[in-house]
N, C-alpha and C. Protein backbone atom coordinates (compact mmCIF):
# COMPACT_ATOMS: atom_id res chain seq x y z
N UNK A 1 -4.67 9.42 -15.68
CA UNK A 1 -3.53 8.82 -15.00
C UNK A 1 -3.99 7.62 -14.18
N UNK A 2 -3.04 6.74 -13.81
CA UNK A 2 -3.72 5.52 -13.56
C UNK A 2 -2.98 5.74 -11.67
N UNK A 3 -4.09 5.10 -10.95
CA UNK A 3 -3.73 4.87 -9.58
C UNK A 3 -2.09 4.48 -9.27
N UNK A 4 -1.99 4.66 -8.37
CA UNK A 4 -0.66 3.90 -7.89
C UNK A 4 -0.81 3.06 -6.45
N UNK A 5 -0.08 1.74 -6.70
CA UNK A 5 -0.57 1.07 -5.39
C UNK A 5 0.60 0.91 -4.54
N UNK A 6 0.52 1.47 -3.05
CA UNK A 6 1.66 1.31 -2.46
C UNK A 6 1.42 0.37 -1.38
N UNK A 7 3.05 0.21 -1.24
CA UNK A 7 3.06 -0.79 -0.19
C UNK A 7 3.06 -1.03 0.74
N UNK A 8 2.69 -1.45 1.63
CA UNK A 8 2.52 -1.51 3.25
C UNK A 8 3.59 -0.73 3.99
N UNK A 9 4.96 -0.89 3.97
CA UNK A 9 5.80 -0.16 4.35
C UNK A 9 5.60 1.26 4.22
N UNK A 10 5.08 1.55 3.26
CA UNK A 10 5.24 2.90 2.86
C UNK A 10 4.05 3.63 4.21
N UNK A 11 2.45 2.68 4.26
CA UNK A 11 1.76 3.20 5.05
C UNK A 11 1.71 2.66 6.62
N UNK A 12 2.86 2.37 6.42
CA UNK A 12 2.76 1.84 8.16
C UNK A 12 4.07 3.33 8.62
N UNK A 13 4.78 3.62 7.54
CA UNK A 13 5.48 4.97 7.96
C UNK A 13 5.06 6.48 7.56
N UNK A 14 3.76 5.94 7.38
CA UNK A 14 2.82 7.55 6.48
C UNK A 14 2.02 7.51 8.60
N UNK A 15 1.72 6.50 8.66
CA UNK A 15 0.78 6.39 9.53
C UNK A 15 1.15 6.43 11.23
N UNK A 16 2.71 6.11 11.16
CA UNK A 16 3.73 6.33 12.35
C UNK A 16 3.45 8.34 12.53
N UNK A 17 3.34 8.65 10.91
CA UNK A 17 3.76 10.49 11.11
C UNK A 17 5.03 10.65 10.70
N UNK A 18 5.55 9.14 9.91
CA UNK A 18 6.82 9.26 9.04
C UNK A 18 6.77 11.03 8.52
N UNK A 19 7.70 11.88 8.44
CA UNK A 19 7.92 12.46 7.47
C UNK A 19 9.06 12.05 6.34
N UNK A 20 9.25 11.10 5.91
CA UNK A 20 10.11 10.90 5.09
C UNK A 20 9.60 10.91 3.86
N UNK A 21 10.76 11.17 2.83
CA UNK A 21 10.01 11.72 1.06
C UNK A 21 9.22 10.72 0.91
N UNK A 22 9.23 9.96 1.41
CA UNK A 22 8.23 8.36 0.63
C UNK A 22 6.55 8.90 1.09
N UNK A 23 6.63 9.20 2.68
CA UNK A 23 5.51 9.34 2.94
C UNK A 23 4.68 10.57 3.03
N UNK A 24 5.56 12.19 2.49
CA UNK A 24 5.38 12.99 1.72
C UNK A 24 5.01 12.76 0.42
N UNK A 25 5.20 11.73 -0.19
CA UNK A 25 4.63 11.47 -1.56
C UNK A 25 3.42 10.98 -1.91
N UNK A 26 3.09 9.97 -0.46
CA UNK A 26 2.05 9.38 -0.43
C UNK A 26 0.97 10.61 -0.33
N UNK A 27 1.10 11.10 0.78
CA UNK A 27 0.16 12.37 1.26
C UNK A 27 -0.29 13.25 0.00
N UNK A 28 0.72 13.76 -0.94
CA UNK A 28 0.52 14.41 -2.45
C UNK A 28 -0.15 13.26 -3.07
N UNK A 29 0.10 12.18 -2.98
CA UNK A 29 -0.94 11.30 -4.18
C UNK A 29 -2.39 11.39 -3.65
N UNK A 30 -2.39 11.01 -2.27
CA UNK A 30 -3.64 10.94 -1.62
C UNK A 30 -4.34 12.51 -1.84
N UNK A 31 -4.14 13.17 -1.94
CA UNK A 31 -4.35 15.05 -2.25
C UNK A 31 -5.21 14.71 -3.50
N UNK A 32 -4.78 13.61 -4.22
CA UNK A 32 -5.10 14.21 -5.95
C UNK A 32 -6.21 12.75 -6.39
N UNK A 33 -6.37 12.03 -5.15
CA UNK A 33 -6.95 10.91 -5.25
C UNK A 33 -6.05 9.72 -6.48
N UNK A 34 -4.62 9.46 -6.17
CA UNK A 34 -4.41 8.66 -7.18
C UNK A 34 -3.78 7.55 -6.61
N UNK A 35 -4.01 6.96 -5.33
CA UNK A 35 -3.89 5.64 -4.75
C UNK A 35 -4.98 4.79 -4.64
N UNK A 36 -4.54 3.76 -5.00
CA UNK A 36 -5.17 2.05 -4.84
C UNK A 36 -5.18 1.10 -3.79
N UNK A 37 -5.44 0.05 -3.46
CA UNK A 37 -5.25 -0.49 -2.56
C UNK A 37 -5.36 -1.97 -3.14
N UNK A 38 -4.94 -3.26 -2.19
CA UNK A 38 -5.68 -4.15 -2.87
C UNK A 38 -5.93 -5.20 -1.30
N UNK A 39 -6.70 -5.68 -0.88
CA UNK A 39 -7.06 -7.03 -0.05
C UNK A 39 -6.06 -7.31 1.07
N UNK A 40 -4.68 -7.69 0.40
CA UNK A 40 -3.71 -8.23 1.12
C UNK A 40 -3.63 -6.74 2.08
N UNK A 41 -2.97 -5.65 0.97
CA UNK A 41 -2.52 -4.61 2.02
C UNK A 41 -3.61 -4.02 3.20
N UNK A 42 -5.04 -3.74 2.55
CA UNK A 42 -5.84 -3.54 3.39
C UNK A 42 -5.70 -4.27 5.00
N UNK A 43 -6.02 -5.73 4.81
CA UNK A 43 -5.81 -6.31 5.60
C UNK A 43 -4.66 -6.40 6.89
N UNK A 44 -3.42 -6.20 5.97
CA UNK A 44 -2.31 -5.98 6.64
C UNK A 44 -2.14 -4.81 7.77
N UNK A 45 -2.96 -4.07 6.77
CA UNK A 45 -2.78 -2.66 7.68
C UNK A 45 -4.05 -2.64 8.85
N UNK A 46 -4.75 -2.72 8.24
CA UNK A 46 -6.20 -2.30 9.51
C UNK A 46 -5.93 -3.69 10.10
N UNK A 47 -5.61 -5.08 9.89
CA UNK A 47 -5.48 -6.17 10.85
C UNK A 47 -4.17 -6.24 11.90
N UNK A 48 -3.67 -4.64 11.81
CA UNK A 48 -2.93 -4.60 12.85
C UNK A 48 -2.69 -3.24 13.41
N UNK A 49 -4.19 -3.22 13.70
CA UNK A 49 -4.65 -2.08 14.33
C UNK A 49 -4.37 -2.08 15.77
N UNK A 50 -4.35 -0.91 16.95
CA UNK A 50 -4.08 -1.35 18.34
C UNK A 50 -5.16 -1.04 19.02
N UNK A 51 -6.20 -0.87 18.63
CA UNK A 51 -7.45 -0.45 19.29
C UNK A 51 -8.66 -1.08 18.27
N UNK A 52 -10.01 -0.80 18.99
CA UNK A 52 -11.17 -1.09 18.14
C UNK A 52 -11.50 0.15 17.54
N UNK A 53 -11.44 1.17 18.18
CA UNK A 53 -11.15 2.44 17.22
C UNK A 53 -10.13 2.93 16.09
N UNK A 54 -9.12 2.59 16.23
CA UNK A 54 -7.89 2.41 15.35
C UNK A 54 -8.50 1.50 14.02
N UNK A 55 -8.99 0.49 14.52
CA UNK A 55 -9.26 -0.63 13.51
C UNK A 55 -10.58 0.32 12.80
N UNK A 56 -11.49 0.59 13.34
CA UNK A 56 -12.68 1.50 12.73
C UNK A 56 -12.03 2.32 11.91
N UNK A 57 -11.23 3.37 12.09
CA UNK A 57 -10.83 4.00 11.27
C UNK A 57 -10.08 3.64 10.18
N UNK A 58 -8.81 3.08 10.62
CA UNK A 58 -8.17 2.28 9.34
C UNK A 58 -9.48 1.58 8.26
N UNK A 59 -10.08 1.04 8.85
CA UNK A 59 -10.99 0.25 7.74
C UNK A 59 -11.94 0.97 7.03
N UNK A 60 -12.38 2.02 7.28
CA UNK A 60 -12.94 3.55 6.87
C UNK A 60 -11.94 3.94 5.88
N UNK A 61 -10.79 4.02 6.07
CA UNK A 61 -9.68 5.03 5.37
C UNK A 61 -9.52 4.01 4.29
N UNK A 62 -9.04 2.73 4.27
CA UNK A 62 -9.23 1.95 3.12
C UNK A 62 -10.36 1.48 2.36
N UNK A 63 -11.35 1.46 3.02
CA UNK A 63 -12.50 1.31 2.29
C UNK A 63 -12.73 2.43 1.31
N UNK A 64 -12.25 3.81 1.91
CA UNK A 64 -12.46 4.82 0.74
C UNK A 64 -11.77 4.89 -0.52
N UNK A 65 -10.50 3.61 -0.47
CA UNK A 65 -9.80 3.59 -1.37
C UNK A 65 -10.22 3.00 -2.76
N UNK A 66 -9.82 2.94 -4.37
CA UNK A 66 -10.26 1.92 -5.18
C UNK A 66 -9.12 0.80 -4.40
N UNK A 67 -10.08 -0.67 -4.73
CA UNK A 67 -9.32 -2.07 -4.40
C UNK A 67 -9.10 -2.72 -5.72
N UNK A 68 -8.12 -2.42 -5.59
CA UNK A 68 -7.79 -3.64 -7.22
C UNK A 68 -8.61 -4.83 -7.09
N UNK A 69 -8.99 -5.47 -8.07
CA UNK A 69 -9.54 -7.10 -8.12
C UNK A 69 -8.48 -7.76 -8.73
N UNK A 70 -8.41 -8.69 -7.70
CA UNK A 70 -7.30 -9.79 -7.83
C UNK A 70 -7.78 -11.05 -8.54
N UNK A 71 -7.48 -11.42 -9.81
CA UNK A 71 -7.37 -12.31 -10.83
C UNK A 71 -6.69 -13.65 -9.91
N UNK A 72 -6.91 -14.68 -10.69
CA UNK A 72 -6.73 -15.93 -9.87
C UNK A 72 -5.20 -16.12 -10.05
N UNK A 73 -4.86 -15.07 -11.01
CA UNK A 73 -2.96 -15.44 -11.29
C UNK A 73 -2.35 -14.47 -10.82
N UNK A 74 -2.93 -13.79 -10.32
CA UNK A 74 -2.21 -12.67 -9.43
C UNK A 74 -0.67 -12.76 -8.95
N UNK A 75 -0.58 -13.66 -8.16
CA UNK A 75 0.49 -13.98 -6.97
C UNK A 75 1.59 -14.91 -8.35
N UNK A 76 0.97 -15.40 -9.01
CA UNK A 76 2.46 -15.86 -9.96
C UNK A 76 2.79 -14.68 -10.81
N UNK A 77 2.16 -13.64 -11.00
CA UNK A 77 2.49 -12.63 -11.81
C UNK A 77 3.49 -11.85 -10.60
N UNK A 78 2.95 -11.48 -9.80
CA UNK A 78 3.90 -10.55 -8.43
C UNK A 78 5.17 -11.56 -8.00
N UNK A 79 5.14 -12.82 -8.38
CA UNK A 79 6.15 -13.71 -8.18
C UNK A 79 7.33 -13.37 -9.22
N UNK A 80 6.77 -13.53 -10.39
CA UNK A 80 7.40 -13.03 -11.81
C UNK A 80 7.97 -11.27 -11.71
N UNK A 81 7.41 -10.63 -11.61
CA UNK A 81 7.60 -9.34 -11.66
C UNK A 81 8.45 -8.53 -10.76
N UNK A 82 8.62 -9.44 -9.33
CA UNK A 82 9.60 -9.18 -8.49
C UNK A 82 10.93 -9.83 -8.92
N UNK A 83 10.90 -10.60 -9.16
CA UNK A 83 11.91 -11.55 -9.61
C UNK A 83 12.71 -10.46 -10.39
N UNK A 84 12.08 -10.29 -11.80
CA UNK A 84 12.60 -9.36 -12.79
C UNK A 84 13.12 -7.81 -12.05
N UNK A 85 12.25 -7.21 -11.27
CA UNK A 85 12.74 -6.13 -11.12
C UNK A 85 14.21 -6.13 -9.66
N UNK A 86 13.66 -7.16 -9.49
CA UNK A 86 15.57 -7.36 -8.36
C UNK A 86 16.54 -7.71 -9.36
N UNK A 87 16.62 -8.51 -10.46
CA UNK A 87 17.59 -8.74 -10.98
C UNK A 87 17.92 -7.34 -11.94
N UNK A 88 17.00 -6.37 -11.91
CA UNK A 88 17.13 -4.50 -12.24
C UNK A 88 17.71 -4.15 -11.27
N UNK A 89 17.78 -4.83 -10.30
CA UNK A 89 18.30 -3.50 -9.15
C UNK A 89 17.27 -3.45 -8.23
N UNK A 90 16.03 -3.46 -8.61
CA UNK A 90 15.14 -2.70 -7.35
C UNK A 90 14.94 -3.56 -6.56
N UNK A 91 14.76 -3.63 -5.24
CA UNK A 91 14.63 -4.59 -4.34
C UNK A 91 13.51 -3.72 -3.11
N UNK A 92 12.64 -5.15 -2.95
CA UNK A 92 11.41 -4.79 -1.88
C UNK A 92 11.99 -3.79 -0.46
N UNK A 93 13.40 -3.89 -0.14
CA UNK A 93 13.74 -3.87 1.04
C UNK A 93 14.13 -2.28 0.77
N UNK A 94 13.46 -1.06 0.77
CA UNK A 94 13.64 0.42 0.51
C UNK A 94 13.64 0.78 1.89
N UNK A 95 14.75 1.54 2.29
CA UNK A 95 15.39 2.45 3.54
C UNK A 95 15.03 3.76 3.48
């Protein structure tokens, strides 16, 4: 089975102590080792850490993650691929 990479939202409300299904889901993926990470999110998350301890850990917890390698066309592909899946319906903005 192949990783799944989630999105910042998801772990900024796994990491609040969200219990919501999203971040119950995360917790079961993380159980079975089948999350990814990649650069941007890393960053996002541990670069807005509120402590130097906070930041230690966050960067521990993602470092244990696999990091996708980002190809130089990356960002026109995630440009493309969002595009397509809003005009499906799905949209970045999940409640």
């Amino acid at each position: 089975m192949m990783d799944i990479l989630v999105d910042t939202s998801i772990w900024v409300d796994f990491f609040k102590g969200g219990k919501t299904r999203k971040s119950q889901l995360l917790d079961e993926l993380l159980e079975h080792n089948l999350v990814c990470t990649t650069n941007l999110i890393k960053a996002e998350i541990v670069g807005g850490a509120k402590s130097q301890k906070e930041f230690d850990l966050l960067r521990n917890y993602f470092n244990a993650l696999f990091c996708l390698g980002e190809y130089p066309a990356i960002w026109e592909d995630i440009t493309k691929y969002r595009f397509k899946l809003k005009r499906k319906g799905f949209n970045a903005n999940i409640s």
